[in-house]
Protein backbone atom coordinates (compact mmCIF):
# COMPACT_ATOMS: atom_id res chain seq x y z
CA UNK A 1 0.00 0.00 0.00
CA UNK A 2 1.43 3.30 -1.02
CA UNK A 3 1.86 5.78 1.90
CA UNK A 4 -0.53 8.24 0.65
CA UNK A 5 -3.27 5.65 0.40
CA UNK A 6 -2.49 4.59 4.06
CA UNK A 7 -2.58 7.96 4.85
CA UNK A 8 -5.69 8.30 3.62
CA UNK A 9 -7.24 5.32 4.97
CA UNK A 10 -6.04 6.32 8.81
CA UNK A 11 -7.05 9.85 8.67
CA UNK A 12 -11.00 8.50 7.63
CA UNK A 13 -10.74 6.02 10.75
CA UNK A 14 -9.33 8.45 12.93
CA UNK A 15 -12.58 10.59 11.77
CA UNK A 16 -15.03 8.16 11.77
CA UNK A 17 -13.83 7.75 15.96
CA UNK A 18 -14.16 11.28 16.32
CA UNK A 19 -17.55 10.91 15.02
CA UNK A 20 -18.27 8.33 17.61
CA UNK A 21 -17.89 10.79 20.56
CA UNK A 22 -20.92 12.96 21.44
CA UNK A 23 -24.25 11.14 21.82
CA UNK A 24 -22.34 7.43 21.11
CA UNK A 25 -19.77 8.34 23.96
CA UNK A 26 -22.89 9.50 26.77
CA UNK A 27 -24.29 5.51 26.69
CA UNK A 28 -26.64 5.81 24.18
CA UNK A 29 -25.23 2.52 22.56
CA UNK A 30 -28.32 1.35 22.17
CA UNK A 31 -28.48 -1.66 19.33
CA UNK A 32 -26.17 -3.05 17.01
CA UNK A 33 -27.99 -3.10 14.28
CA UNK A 34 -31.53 -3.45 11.84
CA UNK A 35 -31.65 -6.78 13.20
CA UNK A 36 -31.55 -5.85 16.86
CA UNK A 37 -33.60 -3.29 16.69
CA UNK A 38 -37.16 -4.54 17.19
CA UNK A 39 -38.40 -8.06 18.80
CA UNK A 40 -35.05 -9.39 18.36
CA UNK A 41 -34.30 -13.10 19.99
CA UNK A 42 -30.44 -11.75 20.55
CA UNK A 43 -27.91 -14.08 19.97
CA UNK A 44 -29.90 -17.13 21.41
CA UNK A 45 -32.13 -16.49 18.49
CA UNK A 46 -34.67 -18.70 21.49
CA UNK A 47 -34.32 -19.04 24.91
CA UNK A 48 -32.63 -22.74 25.92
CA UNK A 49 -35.84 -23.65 27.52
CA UNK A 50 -38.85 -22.21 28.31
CA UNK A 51 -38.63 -18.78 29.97
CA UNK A 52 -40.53 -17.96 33.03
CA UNK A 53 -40.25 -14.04 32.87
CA UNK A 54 -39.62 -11.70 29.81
CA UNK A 55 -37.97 -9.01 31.90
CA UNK A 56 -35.99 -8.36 35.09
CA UNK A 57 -36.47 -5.17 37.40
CA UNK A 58 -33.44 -5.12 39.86
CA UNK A 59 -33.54 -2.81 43.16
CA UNK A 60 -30.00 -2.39 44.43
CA UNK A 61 -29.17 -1.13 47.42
CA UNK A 62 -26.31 -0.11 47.42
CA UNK A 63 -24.06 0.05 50.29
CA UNK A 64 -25.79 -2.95 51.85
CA UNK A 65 -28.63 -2.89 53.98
CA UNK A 66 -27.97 -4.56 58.13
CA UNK A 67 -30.46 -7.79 57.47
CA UNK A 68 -29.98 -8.05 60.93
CA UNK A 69 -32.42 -4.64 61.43
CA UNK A 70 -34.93 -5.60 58.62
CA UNK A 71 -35.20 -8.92 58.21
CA UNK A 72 -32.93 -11.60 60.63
CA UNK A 73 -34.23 -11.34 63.75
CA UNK A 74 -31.98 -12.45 66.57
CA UNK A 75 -33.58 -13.28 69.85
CA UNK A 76 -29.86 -14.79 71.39
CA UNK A 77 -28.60 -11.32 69.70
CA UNK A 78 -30.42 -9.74 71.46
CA UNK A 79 -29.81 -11.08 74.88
CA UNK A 80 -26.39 -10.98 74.36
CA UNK A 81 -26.41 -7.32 73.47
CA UNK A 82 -23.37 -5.70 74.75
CA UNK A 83 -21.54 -9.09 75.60
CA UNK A 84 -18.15 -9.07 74.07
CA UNK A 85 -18.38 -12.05 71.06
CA UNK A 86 -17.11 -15.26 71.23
CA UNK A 87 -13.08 -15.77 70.28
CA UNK A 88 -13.96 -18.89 68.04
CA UNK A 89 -16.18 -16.60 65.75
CA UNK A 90 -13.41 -14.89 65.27
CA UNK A 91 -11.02 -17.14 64.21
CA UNK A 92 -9.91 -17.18 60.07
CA UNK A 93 -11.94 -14.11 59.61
CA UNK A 94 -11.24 -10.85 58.17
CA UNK A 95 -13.47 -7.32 59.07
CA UNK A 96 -12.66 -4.33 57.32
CA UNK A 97 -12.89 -1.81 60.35
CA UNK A 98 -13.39 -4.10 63.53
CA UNK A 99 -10.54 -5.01 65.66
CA UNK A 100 -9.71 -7.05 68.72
CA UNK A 101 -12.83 -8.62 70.65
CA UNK A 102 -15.65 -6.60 69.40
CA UNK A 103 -19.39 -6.84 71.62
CA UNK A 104 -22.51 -7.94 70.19
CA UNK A 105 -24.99 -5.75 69.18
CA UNK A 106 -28.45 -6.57 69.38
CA UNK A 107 -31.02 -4.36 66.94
CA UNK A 108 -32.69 -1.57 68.40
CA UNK A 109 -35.93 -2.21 66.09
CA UNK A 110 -39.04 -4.08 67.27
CA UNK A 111 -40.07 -7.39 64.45
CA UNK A 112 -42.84 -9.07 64.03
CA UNK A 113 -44.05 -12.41 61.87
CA UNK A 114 -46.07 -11.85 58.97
CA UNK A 115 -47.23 -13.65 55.93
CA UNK A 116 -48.03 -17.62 55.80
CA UNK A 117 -44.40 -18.28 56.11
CA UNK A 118 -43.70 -16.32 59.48
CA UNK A 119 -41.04 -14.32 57.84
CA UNK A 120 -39.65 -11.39 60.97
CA UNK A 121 -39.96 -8.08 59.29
CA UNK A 122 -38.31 -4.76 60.53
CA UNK A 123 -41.09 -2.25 61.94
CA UNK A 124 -38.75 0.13 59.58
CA UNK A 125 -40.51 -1.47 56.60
CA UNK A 126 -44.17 -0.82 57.82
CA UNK A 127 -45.38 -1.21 54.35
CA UNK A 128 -43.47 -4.48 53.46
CA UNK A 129 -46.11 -7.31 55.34
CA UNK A 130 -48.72 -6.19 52.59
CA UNK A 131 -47.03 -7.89 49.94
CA UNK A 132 -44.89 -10.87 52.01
CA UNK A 133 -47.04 -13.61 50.94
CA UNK A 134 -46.24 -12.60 47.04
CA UNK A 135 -42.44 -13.09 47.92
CA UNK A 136 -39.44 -15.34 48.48
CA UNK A 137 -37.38 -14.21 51.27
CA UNK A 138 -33.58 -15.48 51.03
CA UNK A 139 -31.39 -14.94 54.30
CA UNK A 140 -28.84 -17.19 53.93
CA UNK A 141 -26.97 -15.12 51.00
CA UNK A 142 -23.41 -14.94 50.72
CA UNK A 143 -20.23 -13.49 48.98
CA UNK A 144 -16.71 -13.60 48.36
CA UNK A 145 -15.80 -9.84 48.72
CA UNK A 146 -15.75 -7.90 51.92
CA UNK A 147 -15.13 -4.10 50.54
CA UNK A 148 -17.61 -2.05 48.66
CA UNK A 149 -16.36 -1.86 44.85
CA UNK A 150 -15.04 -5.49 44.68
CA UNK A 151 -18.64 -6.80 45.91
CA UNK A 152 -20.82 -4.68 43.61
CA UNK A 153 -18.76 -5.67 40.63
CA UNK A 154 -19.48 -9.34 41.80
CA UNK A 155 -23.20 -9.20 41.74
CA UNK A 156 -23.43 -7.14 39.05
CA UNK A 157 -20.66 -8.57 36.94
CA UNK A 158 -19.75 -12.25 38.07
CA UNK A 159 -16.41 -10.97 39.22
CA UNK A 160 -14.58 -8.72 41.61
CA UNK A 161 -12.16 -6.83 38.93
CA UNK A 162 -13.54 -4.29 36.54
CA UNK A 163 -14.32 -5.22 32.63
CA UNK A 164 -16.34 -8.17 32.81
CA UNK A 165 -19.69 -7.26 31.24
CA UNK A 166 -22.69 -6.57 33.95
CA UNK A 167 -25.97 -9.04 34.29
CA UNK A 168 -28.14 -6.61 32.20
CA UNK A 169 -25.85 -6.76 29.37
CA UNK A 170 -25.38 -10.61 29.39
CA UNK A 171 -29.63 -10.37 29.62
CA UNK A 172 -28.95 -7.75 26.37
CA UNK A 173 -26.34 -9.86 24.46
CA UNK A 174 -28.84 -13.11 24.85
CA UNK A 175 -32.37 -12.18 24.59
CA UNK A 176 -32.16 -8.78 22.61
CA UNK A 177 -34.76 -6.04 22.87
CA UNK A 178 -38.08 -6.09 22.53
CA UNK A 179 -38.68 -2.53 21.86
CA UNK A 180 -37.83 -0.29 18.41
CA UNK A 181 -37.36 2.96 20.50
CA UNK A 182 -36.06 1.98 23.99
CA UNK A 183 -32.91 0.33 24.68
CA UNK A 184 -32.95 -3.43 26.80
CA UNK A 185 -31.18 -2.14 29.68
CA UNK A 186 -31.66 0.74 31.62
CA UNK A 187 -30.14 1.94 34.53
CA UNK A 188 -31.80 4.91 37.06
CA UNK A 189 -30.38 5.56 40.54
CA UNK A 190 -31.44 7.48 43.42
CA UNK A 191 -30.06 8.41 46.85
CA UNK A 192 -25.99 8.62 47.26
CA UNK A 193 -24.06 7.33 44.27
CA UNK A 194 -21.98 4.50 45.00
CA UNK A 195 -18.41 4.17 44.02
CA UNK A 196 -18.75 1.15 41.22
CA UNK A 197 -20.10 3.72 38.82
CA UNK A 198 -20.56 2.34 35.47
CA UNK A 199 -18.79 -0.78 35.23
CA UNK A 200 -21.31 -1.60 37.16
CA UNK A 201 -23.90 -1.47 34.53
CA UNK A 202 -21.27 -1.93 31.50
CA UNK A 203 -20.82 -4.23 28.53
CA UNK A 204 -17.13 -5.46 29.36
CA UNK A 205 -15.90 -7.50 26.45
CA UNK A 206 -19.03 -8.11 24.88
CA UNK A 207 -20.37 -4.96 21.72
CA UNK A 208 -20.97 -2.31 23.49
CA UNK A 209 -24.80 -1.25 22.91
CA UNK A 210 -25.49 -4.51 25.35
CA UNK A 211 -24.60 -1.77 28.09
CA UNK A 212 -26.78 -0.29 30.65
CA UNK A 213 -28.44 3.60 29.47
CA UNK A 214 -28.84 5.35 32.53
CA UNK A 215 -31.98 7.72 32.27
CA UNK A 216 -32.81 10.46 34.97
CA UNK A 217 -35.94 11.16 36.26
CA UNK A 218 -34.99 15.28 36.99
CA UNK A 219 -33.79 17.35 33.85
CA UNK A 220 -33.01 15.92 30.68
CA UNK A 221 -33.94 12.34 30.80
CA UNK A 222 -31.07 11.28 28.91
CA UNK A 223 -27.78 13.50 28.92
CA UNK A 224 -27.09 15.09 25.19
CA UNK A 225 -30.22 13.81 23.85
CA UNK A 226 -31.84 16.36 22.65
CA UNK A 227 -30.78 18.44 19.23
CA UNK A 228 -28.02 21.60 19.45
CA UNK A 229 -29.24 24.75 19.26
CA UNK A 230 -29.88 25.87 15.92
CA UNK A 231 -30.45 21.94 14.79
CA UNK A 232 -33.90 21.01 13.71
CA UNK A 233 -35.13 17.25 13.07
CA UNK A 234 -34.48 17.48 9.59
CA UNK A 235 -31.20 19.04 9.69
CA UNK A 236 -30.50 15.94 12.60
CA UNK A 237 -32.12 13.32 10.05
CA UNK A 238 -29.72 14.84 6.85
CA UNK A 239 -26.32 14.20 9.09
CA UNK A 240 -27.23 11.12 10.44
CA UNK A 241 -27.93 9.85 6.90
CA UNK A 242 -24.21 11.34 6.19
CA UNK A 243 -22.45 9.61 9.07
CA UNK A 244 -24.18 6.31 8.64
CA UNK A 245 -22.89 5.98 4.96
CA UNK A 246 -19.48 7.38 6.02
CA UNK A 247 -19.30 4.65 8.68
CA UNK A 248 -20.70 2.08 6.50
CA UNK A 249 -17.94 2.89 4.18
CA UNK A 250 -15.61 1.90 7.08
CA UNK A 251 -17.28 -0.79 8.13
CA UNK A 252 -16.35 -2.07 4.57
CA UNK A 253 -12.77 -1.07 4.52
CA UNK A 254 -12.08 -2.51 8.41
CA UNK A 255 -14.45 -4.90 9.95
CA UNK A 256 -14.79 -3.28 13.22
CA UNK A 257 -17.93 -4.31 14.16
CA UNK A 258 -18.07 -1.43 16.88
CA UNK A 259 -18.71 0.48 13.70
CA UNK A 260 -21.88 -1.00 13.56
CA UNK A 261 -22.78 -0.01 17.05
CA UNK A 262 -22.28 3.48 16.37
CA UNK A 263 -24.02 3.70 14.07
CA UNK A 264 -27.20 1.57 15.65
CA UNK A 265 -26.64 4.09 18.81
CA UNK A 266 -27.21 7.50 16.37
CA UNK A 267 -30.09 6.00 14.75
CA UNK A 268 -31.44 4.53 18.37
CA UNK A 269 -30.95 8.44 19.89
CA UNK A 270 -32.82 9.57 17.10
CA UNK A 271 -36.14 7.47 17.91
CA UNK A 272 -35.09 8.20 21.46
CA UNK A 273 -35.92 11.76 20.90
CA UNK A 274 -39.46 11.22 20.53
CA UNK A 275 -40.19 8.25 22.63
CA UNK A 276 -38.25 8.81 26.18
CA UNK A 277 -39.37 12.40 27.21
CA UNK A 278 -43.08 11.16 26.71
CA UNK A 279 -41.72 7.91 28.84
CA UNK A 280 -40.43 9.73 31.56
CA UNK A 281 -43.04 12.57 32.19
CA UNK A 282 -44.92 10.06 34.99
CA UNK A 283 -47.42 13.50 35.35
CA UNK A 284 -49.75 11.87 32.84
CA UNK A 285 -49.94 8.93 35.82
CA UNK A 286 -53.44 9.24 37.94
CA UNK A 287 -53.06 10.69 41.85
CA UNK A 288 -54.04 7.23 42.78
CA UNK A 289 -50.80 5.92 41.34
CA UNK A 290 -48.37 8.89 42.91
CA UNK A 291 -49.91 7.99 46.22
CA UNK A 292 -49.41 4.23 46.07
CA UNK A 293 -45.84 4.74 45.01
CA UNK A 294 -45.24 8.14 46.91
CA UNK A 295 -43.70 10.19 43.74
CA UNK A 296 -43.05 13.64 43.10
CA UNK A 297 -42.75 14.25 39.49
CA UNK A 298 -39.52 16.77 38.52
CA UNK A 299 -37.71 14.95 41.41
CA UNK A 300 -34.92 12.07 41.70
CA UNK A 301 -36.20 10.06 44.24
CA UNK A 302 -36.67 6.31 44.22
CA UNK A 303 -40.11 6.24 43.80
CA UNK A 304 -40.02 7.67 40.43
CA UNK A 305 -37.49 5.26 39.55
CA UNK A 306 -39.63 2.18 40.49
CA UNK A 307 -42.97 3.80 38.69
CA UNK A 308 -40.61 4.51 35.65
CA UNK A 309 -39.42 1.06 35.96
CA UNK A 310 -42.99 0.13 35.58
CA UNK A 311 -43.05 2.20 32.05
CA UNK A 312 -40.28 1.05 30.99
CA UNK A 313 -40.82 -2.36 31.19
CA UNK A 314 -44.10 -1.82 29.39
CA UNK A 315 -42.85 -0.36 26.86
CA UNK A 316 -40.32 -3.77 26.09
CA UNK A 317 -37.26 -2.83 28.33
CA UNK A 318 -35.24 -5.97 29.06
CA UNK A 319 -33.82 -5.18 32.19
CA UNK A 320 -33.95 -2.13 34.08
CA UNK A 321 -31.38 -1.40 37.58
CA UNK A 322 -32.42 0.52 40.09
CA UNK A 323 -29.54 1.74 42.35
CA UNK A 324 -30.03 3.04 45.94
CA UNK A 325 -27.64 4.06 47.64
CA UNK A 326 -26.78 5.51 51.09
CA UNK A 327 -26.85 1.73 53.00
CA UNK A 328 -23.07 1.94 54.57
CA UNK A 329 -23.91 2.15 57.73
CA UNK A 330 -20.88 2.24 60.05
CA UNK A 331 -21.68 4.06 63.04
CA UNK A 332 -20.78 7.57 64.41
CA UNK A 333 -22.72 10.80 63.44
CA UNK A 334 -24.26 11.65 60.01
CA UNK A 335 -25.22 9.62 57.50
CA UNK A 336 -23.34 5.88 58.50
CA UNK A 337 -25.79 5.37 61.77
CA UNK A 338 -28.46 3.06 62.21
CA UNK A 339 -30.11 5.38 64.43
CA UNK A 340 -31.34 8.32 62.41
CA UNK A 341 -30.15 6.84 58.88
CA UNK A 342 -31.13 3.66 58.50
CA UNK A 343 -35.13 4.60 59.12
CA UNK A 344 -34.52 7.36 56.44
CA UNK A 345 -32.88 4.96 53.52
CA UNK A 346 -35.99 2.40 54.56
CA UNK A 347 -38.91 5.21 54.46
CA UNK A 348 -37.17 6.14 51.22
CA UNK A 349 -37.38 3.01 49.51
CA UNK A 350 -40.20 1.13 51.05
CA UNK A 351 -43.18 2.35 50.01
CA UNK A 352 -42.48 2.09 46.39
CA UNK A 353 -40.95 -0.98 46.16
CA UNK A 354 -44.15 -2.74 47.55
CA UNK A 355 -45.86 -0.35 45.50
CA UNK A 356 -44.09 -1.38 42.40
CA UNK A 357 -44.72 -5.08 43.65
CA UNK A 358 -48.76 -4.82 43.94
CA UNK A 359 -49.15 -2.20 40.43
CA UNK A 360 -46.93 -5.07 38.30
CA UNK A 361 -49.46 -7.76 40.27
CA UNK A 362 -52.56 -5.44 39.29
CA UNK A 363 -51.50 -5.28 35.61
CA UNK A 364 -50.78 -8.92 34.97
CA UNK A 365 -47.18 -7.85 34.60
CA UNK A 366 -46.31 -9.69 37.49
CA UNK A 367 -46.36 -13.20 36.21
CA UNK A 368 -43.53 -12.62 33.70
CA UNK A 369 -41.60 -10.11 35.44
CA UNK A 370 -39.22 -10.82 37.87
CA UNK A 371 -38.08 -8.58 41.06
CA UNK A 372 -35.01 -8.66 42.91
CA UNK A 373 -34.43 -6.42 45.80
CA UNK A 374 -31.04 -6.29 47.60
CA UNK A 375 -27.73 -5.38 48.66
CA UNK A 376 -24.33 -6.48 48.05
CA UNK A 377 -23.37 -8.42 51.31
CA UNK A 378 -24.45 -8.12 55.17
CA UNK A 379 -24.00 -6.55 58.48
CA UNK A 380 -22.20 -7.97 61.64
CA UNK A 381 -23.13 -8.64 64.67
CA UNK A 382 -20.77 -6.69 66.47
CA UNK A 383 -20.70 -3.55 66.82
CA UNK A 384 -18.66 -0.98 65.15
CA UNK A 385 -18.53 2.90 66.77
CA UNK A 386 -19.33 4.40 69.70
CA UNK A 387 -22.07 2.75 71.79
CA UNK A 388 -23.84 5.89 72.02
CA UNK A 389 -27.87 5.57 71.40
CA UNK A 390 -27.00 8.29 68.16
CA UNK A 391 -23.83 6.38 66.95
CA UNK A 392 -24.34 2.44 66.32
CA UNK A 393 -23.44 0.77 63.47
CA UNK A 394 -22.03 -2.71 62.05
CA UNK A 395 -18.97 -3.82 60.04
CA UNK A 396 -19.48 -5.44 56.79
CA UNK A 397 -19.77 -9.25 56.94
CA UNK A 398 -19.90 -11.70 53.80
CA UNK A 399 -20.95 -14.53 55.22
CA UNK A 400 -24.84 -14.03 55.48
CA UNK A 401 -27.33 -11.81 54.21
CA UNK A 402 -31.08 -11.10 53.29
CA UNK A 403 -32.66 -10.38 49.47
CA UNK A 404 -35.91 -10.97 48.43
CA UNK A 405 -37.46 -11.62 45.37
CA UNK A 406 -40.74 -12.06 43.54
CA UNK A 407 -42.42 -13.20 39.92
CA UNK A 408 -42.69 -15.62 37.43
CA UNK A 409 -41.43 -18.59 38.48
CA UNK A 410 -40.61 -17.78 41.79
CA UNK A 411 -42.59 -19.83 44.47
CA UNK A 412 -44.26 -16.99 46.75
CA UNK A 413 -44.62 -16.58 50.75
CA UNK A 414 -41.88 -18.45 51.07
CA UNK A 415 -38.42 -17.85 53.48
CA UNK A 416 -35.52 -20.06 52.52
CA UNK A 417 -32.15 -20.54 54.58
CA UNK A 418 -31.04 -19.68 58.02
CA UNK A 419 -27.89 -18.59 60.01
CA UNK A 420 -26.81 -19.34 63.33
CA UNK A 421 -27.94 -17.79 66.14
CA UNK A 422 -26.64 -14.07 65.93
CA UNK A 423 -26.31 -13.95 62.31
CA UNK A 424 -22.85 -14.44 61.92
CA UNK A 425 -22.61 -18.01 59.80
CA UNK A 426 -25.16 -19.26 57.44
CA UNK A 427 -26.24 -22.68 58.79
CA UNK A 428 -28.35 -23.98 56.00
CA UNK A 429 -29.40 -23.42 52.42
CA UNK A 430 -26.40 -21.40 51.73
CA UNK A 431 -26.84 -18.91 48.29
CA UNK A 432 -24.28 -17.63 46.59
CA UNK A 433 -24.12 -14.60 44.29
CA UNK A 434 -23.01 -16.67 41.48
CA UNK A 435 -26.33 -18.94 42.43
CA UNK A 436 -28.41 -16.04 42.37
CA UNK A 437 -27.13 -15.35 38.79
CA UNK A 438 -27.67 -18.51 37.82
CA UNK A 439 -31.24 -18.40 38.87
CA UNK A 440 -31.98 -15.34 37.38
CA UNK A 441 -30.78 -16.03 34.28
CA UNK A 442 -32.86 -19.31 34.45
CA UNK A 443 -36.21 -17.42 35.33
CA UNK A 444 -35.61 -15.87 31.65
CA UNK A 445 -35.16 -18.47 29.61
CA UNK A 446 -31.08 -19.04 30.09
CA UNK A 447 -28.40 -21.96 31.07
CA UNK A 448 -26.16 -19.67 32.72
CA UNK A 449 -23.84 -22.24 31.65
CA UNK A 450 -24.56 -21.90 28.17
CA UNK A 451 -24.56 -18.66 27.50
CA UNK A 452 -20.72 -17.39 26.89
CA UNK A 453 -18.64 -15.14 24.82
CA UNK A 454 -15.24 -15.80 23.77
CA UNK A 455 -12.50 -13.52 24.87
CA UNK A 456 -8.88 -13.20 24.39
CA UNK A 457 -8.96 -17.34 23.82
CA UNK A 458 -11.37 -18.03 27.08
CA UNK A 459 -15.21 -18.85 26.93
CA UNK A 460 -16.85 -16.24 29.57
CA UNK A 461 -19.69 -16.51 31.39
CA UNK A 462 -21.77 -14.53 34.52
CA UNK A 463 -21.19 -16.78 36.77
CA UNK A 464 -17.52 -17.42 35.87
CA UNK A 465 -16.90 -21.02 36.64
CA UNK A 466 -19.65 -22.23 39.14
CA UNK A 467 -22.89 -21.69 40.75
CA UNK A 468 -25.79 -23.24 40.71
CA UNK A 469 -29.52 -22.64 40.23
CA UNK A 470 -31.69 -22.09 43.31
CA UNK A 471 -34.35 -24.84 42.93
CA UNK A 472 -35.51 -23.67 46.24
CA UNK A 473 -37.25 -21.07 45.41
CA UNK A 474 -38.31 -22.08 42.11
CA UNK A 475 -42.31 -22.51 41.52
């Protein structure tokens, strides 16, 4: 090739990147291409058996939620409240802040048994008894990762290290879309951003419009959506037309398929547009639905987020995240107490997520929808901080902790798994993360074992190289 011709040939790709910036570069990766835009089967072209649920809402809290104030009820806890805890618990394991011989801390919240099941609920979740019998209550959840980062990345991503694609875009790469104008994963968060940030929600190694595209329910729904001053639709239409048959033109000349994704993610902005402002105005919604879910429209709050993940998902989202956060609760004064914060992060989130629960059972939306609600490991037993009434708080601890989940295919007013008798061990029915991937890629359709991409000579997977489905649970 003569030097001016490679010359020529670099300086067009360098351009066509260039042109990949702006609303490519802001998430709007939507689809790869005509095929994936509509109804598409993804690369499964069908599901390996037959799916339970169509769509997944997932309500992470991020930070991780004390199960031992909501949901784990200790009675021996409790008795042994201020007791120092016993050596052999100690032995082979690691705390991030605790030291020495820490003392037990029993909650400071009253429980009470609800539901057919006699599941112990929090009387900081008033609302959450009205909907217990529709759910499956897991407390004997556990992890490999004791620090923040590392742990979201593992139930988000199947592993602890940044770059391996997150659960909604595995959901993406497999099943596809099932709307022209939306994108299959979504990602809205409320309350104090955690520290994972997008890789969290990302594609990894896989094309990149399988990543999450995190709308807002305050401002512009989507950032850089909307036209430049001075650009009309037409005008908008004429350049995209431009850019797709300059990067078609590359496509031809190089291969790359992430060509093709650009160009699916102009094309998908463009329909965007029209369809997500009317989406995400939730004023159109009657007062009897703001009061069940407790939303302000104009605001961020989590309770827009879970009746927009009820739009969204009608409108043929795949999966949509929900991120909380604001659950680190440590001890001393502000915001990492389980005094005065821990009842504000629970009358914050609630409401609407039983809410969300009863409007998806009201609609029939229910029975192939499933709902996952939870953090991304546990609280100790011990305390951490000052043993002031204003300053408790617990340690992280990765041996046991509490979700709960609900749907299609998910057996209902049901508690599975226990730990031992101040919530330090899990003592039967233990779930881990990679487990609960595996099951919820099973509710849709998926053998988590099945569905991989290669990589740098290495088949890939969620759940890396185990886990298990929870039959458990299973309907």
């Amino acid at each position: 090739m003569e030097a001016k011709e490679w010359l020529r040939l670099r300086t067009r790709r360098e351009f066509l990147k260039k042109c990949g910036t702006g609303i490519g570069s802001v998430a709007l990766t939507g689809l790869l291409n005509d095929r994936l835009f509509a109804a598409s089967p993804g690369i499964l072209d069908q599901p390996h058996f037959a799916p339970k649920v169509k769509r997944v809402i997932y309500l992470a809290m991020i930070g991780a939620p004390s199960q031992l104030d909501l949901f784990d009820y200790k009675p021996k806890l409790q008795e042994l409240d201020g007791e120092p805890v016993p050596e052999s618990l100690l032995e082979g394991r690691r705390f991030v802040f605790l030291k020495g011989v820490p003392n037990l801390l029993g909650s400071r919240y009253e429980f009470n048994q609800y539901g057919q099941a006699g599941v112990h609920i929090s009387e900081l979740l008033p609302n959450l008894p009205e909907i217990v019998d529709d759910i499956a209550v897991i407390k004997s959840m556990n992890t490999d990762e004791i620090n923040h980062v590392p742990a979201q990345l593992l139930i988000n991503t199947g592993s602890p290290r940044q770059g391996r694609p997150s659960m909604g875009a595995w959901v993406s790469y497999g099943l596809g879309s099932e709307s022209e104008d939306l994108p299959a994963y979504v990602v809205l968060a409320s309350g104090k951003a955690g520290r994972c940030g997008s890789a969290c929600f990302g594609s990894g190694f896989l094309p990149t419009q399988h990543q999450g595209v995190q709308f807002r329910s305050q401002g512009d729904a989507v950032l850089f959506l909307e036209n430049p001053s001075g650009i009309d639709s037409d005008l908008r239409r004429m350049s995209l037309d431009a850019l797709k048959e300059l990067n078609e033109q590359a496509h031809e000349e190089i291969g790359d398929p992430e060509i093709n994704t650009r160009i699916a993610s102009f094309e998908m902005a463009y329909r965007m547009q029209t369809s997500v402002p009317e989406l995400m105005d939730i004023s159109t919604e009657p007062q009897s639905v703001h009061e069940m879910y407790g939303t302000e429209p104009g605001k961020t709050s989590f309770a827009n987020n879970c009746l927009l993940a009820r739009r969204l998902i009608e409108k043929g989202v795949r999966f949509v995240h929900l991120a909380h956060g604001g659950w680190d609760h440590h001890g001393g004064r502000g915001d990492q107490n389980l005094v005065t914060n821990l009842p504000q992060r629970c009358q914050e989130i609630d409401q609407a997520s039983v809410a969300l629960v009863k409007d998806l059972k009201q609609r029939g939306l229910l029975e192939d929808t499933l709902v996952v609600w939870g953090g991304e490991f546990g609280r100790t037993p011990m305390l951490q901080g000052v043993a002031s009434k204003e300053e408790l708080g617990r340690d992280h601890l990765i041996s046991a902790y509490t979700i709960w989940m609900t749907g299609g295919g998910i057996k209902r007013g049901i508690q599975m798994g226990e730990t031992d008798e101040i919530g330090m061990n899990t003592v039967k029915d233990p779930v881990h993360i990679h487990d609960l991937q595996a099951t919820i890629l099973h509710s849709l359709g998926i053998d988590h074992k099945r569905l991989t991409y290669r990589f740098q000579g290495r088949d890939y997977r969620l759940t890396d190289v185990h886990g298990n489905v929870v039959e458990g649970i299973l309907a």
